[in-house]
N, C-alpha and C. Protein backbone atom coordinates (compact mmCIF):
# COMPACT_ATOMS: atom_id res chain seq x y z
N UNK A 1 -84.01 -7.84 48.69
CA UNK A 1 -82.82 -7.08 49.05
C UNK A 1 -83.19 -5.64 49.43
N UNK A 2 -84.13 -5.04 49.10
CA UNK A 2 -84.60 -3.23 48.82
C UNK A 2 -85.38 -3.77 50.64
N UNK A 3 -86.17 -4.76 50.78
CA UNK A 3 -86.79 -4.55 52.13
C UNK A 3 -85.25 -4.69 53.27
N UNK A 4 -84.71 -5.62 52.94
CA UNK A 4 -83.03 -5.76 53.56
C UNK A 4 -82.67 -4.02 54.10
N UNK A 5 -82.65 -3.61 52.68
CA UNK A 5 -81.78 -2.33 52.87
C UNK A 5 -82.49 -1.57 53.55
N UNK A 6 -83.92 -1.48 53.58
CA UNK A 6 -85.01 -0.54 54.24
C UNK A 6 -84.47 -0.91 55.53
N UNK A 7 -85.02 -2.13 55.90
CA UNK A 7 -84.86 -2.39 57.64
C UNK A 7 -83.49 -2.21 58.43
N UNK A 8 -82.10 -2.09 57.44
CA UNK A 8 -81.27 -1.80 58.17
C UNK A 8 -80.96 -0.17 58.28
N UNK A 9 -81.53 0.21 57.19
CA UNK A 9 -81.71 2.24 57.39
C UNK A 9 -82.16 2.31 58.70
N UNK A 10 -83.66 1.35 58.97
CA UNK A 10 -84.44 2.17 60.09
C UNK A 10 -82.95 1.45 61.87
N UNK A 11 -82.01 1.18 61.71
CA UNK A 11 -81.19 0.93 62.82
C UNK A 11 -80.21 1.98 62.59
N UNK A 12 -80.23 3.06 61.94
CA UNK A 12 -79.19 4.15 62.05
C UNK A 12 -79.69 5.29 62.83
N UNK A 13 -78.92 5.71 63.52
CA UNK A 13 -79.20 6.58 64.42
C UNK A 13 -79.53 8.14 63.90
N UNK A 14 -78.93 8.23 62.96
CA UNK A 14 -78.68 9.56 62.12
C UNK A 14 -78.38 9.35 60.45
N UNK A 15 -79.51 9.05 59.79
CA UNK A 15 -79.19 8.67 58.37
C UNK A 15 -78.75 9.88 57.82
N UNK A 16 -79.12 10.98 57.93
CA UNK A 16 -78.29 12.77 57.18
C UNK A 16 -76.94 12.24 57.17
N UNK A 17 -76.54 12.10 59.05
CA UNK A 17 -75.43 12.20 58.58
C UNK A 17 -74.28 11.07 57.93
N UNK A 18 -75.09 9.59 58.55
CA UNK A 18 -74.59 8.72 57.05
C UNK A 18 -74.45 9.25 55.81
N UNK A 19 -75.67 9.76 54.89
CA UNK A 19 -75.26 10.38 54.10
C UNK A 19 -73.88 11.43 54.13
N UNK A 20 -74.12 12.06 54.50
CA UNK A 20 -73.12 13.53 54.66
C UNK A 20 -71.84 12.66 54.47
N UNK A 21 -71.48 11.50 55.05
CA UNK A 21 -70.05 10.92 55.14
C UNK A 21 -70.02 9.71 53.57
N UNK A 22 -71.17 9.61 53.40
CA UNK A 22 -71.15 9.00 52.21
C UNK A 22 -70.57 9.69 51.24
N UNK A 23 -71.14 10.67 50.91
CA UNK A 23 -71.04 11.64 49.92
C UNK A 23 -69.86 12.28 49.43
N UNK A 24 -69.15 12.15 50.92
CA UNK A 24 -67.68 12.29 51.23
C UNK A 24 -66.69 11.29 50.90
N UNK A 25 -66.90 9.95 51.01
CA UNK A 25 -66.22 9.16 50.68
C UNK A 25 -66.06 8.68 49.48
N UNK A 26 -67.49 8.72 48.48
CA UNK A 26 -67.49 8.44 47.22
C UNK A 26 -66.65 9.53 46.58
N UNK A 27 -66.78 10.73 46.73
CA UNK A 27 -66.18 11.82 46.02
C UNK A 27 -64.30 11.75 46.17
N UNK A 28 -64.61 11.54 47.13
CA UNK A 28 -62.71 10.94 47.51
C UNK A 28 -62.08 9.70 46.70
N UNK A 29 -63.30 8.77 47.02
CA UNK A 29 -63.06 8.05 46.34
C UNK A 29 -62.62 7.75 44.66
N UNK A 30 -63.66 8.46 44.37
CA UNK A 30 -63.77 8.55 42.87
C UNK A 30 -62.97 9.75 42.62
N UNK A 31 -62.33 10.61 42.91
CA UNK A 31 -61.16 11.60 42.38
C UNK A 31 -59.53 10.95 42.60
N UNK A 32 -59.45 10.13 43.81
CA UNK A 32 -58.22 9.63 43.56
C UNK A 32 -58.34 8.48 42.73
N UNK A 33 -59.40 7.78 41.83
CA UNK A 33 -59.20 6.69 40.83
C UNK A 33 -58.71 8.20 39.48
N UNK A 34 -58.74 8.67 39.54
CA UNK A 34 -58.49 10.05 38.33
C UNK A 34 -57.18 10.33 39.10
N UNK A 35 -56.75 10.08 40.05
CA UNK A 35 -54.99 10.65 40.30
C UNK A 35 -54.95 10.93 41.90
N UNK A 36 -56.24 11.96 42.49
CA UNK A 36 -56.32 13.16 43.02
C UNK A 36 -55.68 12.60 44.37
N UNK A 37 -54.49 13.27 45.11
CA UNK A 37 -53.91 12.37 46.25
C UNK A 37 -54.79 13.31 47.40
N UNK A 38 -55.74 13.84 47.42
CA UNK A 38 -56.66 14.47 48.57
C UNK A 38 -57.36 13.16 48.91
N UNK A 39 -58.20 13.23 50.59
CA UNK A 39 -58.44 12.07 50.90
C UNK A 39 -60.01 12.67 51.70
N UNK A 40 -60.77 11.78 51.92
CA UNK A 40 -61.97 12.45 52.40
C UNK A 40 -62.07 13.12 53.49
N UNK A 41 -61.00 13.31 54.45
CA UNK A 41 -60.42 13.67 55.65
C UNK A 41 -59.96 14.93 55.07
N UNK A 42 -58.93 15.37 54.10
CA UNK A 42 -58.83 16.51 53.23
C UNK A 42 -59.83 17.47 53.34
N UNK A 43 -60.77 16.82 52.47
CA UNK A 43 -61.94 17.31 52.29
C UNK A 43 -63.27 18.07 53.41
N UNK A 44 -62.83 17.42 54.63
CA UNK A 44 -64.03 17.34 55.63
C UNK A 44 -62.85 18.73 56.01
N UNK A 45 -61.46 18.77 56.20
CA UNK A 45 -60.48 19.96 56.82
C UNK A 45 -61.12 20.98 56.06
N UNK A 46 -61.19 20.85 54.80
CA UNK A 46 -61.85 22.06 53.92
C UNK A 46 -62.60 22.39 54.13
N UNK A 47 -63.39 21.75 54.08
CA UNK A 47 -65.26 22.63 54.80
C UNK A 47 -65.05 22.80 56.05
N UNK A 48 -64.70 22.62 57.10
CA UNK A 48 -64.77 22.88 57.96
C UNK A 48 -63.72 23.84 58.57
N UNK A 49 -62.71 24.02 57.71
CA UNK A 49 -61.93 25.05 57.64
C UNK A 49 -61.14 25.10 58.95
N UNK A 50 -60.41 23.81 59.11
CA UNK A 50 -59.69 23.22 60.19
C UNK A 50 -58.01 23.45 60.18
N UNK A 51 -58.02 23.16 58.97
CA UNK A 51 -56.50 22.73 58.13
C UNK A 51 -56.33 24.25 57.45
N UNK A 52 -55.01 24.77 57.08
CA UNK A 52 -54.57 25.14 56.18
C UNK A 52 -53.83 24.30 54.82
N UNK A 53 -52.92 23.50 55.59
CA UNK A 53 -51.88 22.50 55.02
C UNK A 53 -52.72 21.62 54.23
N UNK A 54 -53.43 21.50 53.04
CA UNK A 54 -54.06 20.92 52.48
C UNK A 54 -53.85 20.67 51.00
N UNK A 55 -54.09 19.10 50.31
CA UNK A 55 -53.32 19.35 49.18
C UNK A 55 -53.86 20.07 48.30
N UNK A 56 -53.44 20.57 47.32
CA UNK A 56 -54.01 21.20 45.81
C UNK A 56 -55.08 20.72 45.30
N UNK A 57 -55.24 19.18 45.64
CA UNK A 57 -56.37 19.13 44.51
C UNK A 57 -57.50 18.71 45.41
N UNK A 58 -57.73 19.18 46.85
CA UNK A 58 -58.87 19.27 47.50
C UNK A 58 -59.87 19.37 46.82
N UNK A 59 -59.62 20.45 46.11
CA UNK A 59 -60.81 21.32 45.36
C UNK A 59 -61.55 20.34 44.74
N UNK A 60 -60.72 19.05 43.91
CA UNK A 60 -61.66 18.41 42.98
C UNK A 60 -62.75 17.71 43.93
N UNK A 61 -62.40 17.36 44.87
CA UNK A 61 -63.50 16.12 45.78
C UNK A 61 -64.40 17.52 46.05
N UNK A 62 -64.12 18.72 46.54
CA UNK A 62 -65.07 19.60 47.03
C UNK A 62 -66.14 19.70 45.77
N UNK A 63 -65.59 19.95 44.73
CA UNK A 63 -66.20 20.04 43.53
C UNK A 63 -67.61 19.10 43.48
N UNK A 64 -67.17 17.96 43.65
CA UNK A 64 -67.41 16.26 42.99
C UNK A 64 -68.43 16.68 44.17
N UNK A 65 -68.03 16.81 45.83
CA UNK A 65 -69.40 16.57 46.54
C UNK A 65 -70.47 17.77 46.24
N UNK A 66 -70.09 18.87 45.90
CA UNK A 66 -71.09 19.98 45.35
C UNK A 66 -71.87 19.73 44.06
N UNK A 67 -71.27 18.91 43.32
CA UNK A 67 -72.19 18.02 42.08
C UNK A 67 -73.18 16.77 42.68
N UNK A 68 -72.75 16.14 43.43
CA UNK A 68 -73.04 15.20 44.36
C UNK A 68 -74.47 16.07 44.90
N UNK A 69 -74.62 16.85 45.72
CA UNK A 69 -75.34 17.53 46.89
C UNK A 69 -76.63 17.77 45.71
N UNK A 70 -75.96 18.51 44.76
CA UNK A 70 -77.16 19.17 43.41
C UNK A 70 -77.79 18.32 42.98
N UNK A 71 -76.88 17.06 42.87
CA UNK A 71 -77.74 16.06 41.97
C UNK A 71 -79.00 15.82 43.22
N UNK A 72 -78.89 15.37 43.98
CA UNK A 72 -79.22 14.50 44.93
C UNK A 72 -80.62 15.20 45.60
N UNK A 73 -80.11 16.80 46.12
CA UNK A 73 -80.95 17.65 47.02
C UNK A 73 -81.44 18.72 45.78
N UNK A 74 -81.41 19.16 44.86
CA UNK A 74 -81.84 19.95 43.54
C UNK A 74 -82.44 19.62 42.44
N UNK A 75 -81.92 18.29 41.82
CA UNK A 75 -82.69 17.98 40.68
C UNK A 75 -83.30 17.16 41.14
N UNK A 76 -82.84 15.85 41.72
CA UNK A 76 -84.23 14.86 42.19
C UNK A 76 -85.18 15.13 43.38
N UNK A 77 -85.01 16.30 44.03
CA UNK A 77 -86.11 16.37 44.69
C UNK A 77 -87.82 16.30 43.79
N UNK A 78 -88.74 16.08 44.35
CA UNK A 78 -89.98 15.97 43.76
C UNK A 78 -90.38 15.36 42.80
N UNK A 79 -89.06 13.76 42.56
CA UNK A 79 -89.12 13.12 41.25
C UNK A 79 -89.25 11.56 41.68
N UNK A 80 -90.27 11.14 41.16
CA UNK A 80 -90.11 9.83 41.80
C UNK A 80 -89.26 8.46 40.73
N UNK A 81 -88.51 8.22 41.69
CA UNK A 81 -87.90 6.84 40.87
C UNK A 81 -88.73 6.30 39.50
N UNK A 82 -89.56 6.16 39.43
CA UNK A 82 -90.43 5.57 38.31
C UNK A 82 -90.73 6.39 37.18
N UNK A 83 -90.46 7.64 37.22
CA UNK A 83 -91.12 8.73 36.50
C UNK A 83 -90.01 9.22 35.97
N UNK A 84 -88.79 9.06 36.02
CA UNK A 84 -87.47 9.08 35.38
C UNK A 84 -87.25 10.22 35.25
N UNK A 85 -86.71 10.82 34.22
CA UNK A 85 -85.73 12.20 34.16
C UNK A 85 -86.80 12.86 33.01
């Protein structure tokens, strides 16, 4: 399954920005199972500072992907899967 997942990475044109929309969707995701009626579209208005009209609890998904980004690009850099925490 891990060679599966390898060989279909190498058919994306732009894996960053897969990520980038991943990161976005989980965080959306996972704040409206907690209530949050912001949507990852919300979120992308926020950073990009498109929207005013945005709901209140934007903030939490902004939050969630800035925990997201740290985990990901800050603590696991230079750590290899095997060598754990």
């Amino acid at each position: 399954m891990l060679g599966k997942l390898d060989g279909i990475t190498q058919l994306l044109p732009d894996i960053d920005f897969v990520l980038f929309m991943y990161i976005r969707k989980d965080a959306a995701s996972s704040s409206q199972i907690e209530g949050t009626r912001a949507t990852m579209i919300d979120a992308i208005e926020a950073e990009s500072k498109t929207s005013e009209k945005l709901p209140d609890d934007v903030d939490d998904i902004l939050h969630y992907i800035h925990a997201l980004n740290y985990g990901f690009f800050s603590r696991l850099s230079g750590i290899s899967i095997s060598q754990g925490f």
